[in-house]
C-alpha atoms as a PDB file:
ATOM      1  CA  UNK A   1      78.207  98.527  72.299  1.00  0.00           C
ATOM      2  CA  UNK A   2      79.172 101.600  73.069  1.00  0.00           C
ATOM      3  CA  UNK A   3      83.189 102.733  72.584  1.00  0.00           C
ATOM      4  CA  UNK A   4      85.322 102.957  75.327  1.00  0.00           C
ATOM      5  CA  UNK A   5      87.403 106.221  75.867  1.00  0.00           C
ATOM      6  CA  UNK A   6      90.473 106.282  75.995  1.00  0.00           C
ATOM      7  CA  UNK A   7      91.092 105.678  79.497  1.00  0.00           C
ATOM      8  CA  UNK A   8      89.277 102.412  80.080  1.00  0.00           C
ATOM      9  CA  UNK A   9      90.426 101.207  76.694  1.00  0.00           C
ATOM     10  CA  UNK A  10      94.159 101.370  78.276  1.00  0.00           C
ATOM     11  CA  UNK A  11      92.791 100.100  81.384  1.00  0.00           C
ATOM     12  CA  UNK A  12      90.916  97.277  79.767  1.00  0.00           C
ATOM     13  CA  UNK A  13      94.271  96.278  77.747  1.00  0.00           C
ATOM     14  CA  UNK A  14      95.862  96.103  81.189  1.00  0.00           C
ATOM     15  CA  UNK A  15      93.571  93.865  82.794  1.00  0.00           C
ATOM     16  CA  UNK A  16      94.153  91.814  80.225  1.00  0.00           C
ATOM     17  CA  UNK A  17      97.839  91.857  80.167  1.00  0.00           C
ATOM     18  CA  UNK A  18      97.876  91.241  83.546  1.00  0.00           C
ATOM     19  CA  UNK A  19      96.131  88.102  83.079  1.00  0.00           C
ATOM     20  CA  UNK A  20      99.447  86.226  82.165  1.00  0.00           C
ATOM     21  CA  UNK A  21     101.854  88.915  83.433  1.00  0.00           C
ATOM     22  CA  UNK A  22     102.810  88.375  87.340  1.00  0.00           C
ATOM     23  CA  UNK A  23     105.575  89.472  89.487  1.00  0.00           C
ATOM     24  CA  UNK A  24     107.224  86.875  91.899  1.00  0.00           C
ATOM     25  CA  UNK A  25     109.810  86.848  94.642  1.00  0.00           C
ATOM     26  CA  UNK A  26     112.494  85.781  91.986  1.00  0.00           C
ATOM     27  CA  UNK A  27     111.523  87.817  89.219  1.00  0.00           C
ATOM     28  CA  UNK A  28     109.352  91.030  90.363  1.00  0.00           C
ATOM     29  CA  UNK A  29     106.855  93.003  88.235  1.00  0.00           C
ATOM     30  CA  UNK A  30     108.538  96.372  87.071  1.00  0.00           C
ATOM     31  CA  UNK A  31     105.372  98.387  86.625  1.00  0.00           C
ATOM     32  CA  UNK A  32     104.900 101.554  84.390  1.00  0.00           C
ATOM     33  CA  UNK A  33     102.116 104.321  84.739  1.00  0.00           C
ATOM     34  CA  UNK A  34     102.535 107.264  82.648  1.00  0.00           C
ATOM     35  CA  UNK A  35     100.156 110.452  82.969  1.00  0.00           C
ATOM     36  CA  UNK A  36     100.095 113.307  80.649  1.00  0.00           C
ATOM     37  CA  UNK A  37     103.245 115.094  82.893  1.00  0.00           C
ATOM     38  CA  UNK A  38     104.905 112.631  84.653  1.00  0.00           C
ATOM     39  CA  UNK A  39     106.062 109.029  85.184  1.00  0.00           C
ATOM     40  CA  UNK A  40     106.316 106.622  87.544  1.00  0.00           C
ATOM     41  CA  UNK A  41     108.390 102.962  87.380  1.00  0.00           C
ATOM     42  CA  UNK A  42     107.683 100.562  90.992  1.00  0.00           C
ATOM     43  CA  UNK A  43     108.753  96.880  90.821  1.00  0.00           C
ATOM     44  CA  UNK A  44     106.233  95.360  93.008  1.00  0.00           C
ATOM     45  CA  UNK A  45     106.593  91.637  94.247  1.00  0.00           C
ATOM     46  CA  UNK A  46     103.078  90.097  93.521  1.00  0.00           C
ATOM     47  CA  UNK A  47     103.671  87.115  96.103  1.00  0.00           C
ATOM     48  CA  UNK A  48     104.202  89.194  99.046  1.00  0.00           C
ATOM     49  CA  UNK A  49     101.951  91.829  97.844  1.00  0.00           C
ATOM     50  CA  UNK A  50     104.530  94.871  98.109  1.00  0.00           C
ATOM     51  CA  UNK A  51     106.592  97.219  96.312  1.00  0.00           C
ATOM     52  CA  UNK A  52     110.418  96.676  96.524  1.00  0.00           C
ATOM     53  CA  UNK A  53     111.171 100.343  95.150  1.00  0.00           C
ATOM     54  CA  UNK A  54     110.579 102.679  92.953  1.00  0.00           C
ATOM     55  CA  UNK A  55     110.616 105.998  90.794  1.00  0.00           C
ATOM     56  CA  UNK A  56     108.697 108.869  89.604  1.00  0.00           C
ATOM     57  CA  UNK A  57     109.723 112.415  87.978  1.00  0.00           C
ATOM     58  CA  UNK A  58     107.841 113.753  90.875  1.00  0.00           C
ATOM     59  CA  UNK A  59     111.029 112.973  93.238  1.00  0.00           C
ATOM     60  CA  UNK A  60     113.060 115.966  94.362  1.00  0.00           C
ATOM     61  CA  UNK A  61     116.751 115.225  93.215  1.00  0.00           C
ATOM     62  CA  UNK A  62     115.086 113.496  89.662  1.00  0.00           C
ATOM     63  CA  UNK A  63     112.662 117.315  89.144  1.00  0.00           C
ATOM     64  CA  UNK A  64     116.127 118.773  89.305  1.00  0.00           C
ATOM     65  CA  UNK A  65     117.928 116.219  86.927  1.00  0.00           C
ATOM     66  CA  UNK A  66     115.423 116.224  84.527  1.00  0.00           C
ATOM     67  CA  UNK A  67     114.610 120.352  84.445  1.00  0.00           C
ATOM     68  CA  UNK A  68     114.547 121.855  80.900  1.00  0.00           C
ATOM     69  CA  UNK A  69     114.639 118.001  79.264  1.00  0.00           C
ATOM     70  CA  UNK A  70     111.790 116.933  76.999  1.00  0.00           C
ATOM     71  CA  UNK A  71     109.562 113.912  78.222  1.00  0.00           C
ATOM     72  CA  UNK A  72     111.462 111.172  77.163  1.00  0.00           C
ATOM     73  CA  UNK A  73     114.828 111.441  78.338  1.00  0.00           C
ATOM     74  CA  UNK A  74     113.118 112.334  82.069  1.00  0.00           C
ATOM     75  CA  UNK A  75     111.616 108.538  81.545  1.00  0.00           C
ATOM     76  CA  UNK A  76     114.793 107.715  80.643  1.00  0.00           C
ATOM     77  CA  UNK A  77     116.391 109.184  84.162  1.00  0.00           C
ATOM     78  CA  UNK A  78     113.156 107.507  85.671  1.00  0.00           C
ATOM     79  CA  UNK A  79     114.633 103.997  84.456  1.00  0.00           C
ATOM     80  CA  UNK A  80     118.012 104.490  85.206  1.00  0.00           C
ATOM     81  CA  UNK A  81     117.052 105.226  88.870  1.00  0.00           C
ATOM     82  CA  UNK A  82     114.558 101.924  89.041  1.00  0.00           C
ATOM     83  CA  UNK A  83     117.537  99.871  87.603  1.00  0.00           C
ATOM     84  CA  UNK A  84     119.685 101.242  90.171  1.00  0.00           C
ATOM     85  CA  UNK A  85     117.741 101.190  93.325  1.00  0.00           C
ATOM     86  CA  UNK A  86     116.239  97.496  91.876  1.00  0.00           C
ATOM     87  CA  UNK A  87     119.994  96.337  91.487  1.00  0.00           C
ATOM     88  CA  UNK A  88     120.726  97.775  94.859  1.00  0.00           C
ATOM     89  CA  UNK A  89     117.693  95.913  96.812  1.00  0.00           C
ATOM     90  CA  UNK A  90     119.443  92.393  95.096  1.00  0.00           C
ATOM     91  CA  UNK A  91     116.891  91.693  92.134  1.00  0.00           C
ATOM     92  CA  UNK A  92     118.905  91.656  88.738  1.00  0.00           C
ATOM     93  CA  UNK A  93     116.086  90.377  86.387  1.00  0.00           C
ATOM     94  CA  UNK A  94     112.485  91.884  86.141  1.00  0.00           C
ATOM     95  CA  UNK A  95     109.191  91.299  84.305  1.00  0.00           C
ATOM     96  CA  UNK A  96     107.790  94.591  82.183  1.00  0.00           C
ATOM     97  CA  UNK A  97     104.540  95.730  82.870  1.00  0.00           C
ATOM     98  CA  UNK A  98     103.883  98.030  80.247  1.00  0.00           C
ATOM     99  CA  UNK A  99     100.686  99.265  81.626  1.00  0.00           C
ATOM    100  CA  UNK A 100      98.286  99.132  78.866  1.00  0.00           C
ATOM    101  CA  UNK A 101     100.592 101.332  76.701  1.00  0.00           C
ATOM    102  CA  UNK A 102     102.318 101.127  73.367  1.00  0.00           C
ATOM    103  CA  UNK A 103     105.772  99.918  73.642  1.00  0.00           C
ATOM    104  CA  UNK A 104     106.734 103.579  71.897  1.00  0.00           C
ATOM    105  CA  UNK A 105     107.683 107.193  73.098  1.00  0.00           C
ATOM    106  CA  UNK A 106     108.355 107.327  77.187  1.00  0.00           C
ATOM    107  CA  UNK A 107     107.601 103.690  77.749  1.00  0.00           C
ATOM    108  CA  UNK A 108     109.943 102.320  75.421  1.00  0.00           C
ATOM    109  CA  UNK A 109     112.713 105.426  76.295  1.00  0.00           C
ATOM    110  CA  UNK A 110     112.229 103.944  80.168  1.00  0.00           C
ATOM    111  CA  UNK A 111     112.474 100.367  79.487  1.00  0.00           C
ATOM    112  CA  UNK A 112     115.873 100.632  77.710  1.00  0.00           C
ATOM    113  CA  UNK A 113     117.771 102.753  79.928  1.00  0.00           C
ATOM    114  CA  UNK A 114     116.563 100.155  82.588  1.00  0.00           C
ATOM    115  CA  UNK A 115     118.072  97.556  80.445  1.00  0.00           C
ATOM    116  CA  UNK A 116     121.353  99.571  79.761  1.00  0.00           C
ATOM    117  CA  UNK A 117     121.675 100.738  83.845  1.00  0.00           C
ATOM    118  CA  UNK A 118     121.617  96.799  84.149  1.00  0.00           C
ATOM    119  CA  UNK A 119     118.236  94.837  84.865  1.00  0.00           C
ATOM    120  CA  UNK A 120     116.998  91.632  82.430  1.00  0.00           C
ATOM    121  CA  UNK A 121     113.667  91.765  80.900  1.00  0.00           C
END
């Protein structure tokens, strides 16, 4: 058997995290994908098939907030802003989709300022 790269090894982990792992109308999916610059946070309702919102580093007003900052405290502004526009569209309590990744670094950096801006996962 020949070994997997890196790439499909993350996206074979995901598959089967995903398995188990689904978003619903009461509790949506808060989904990360992180590339070698940026990141990007969506909580996606798997029912209905749509995302409710989300947030990237790529957005205008969070490039200027997170200029000159290393990698993890821009995930960190990239959960805040999730939590907030989450909390704003009325869902309070989220399941994490870690994406195939390590619970470490930008991931984990993300996932608690989303807990500490004030979603439940």
């Amino acid at each position: 058997m020949a070994k997997l790269n890196t790439r499909k090894a993350r996206q074979a982990r995901h598959a089967r995290l995903r398995v188990n792992l689904k978003g619903t109308t009461d509790r949506p999916r808060l989904c990360v994908f992180r590339s070698l610059q940026h990141i990007y946070a969506q909580v996606i309702d798997d029912e209905q098939g749509h995302t409710l919102t989300s947030a990237s580093t790529l957005e205008a007003d969070m490039a200027k907030q997170s200029e000159g900052k290393i990698k993890a405290d821009q995930a960190a502004l990239v959960g805040t802003a999730v939590a907030e526009r989450a909390l704003a569209a009325g869902v309070k309590s989220v399941v994490f989709d870690r994406g195939g990744y390590k619970y470490h670094g930008r991931v984990k950096s993300l996932a608690e300022a989303a807990r500490k801006a004030g979603l439940e996962f």
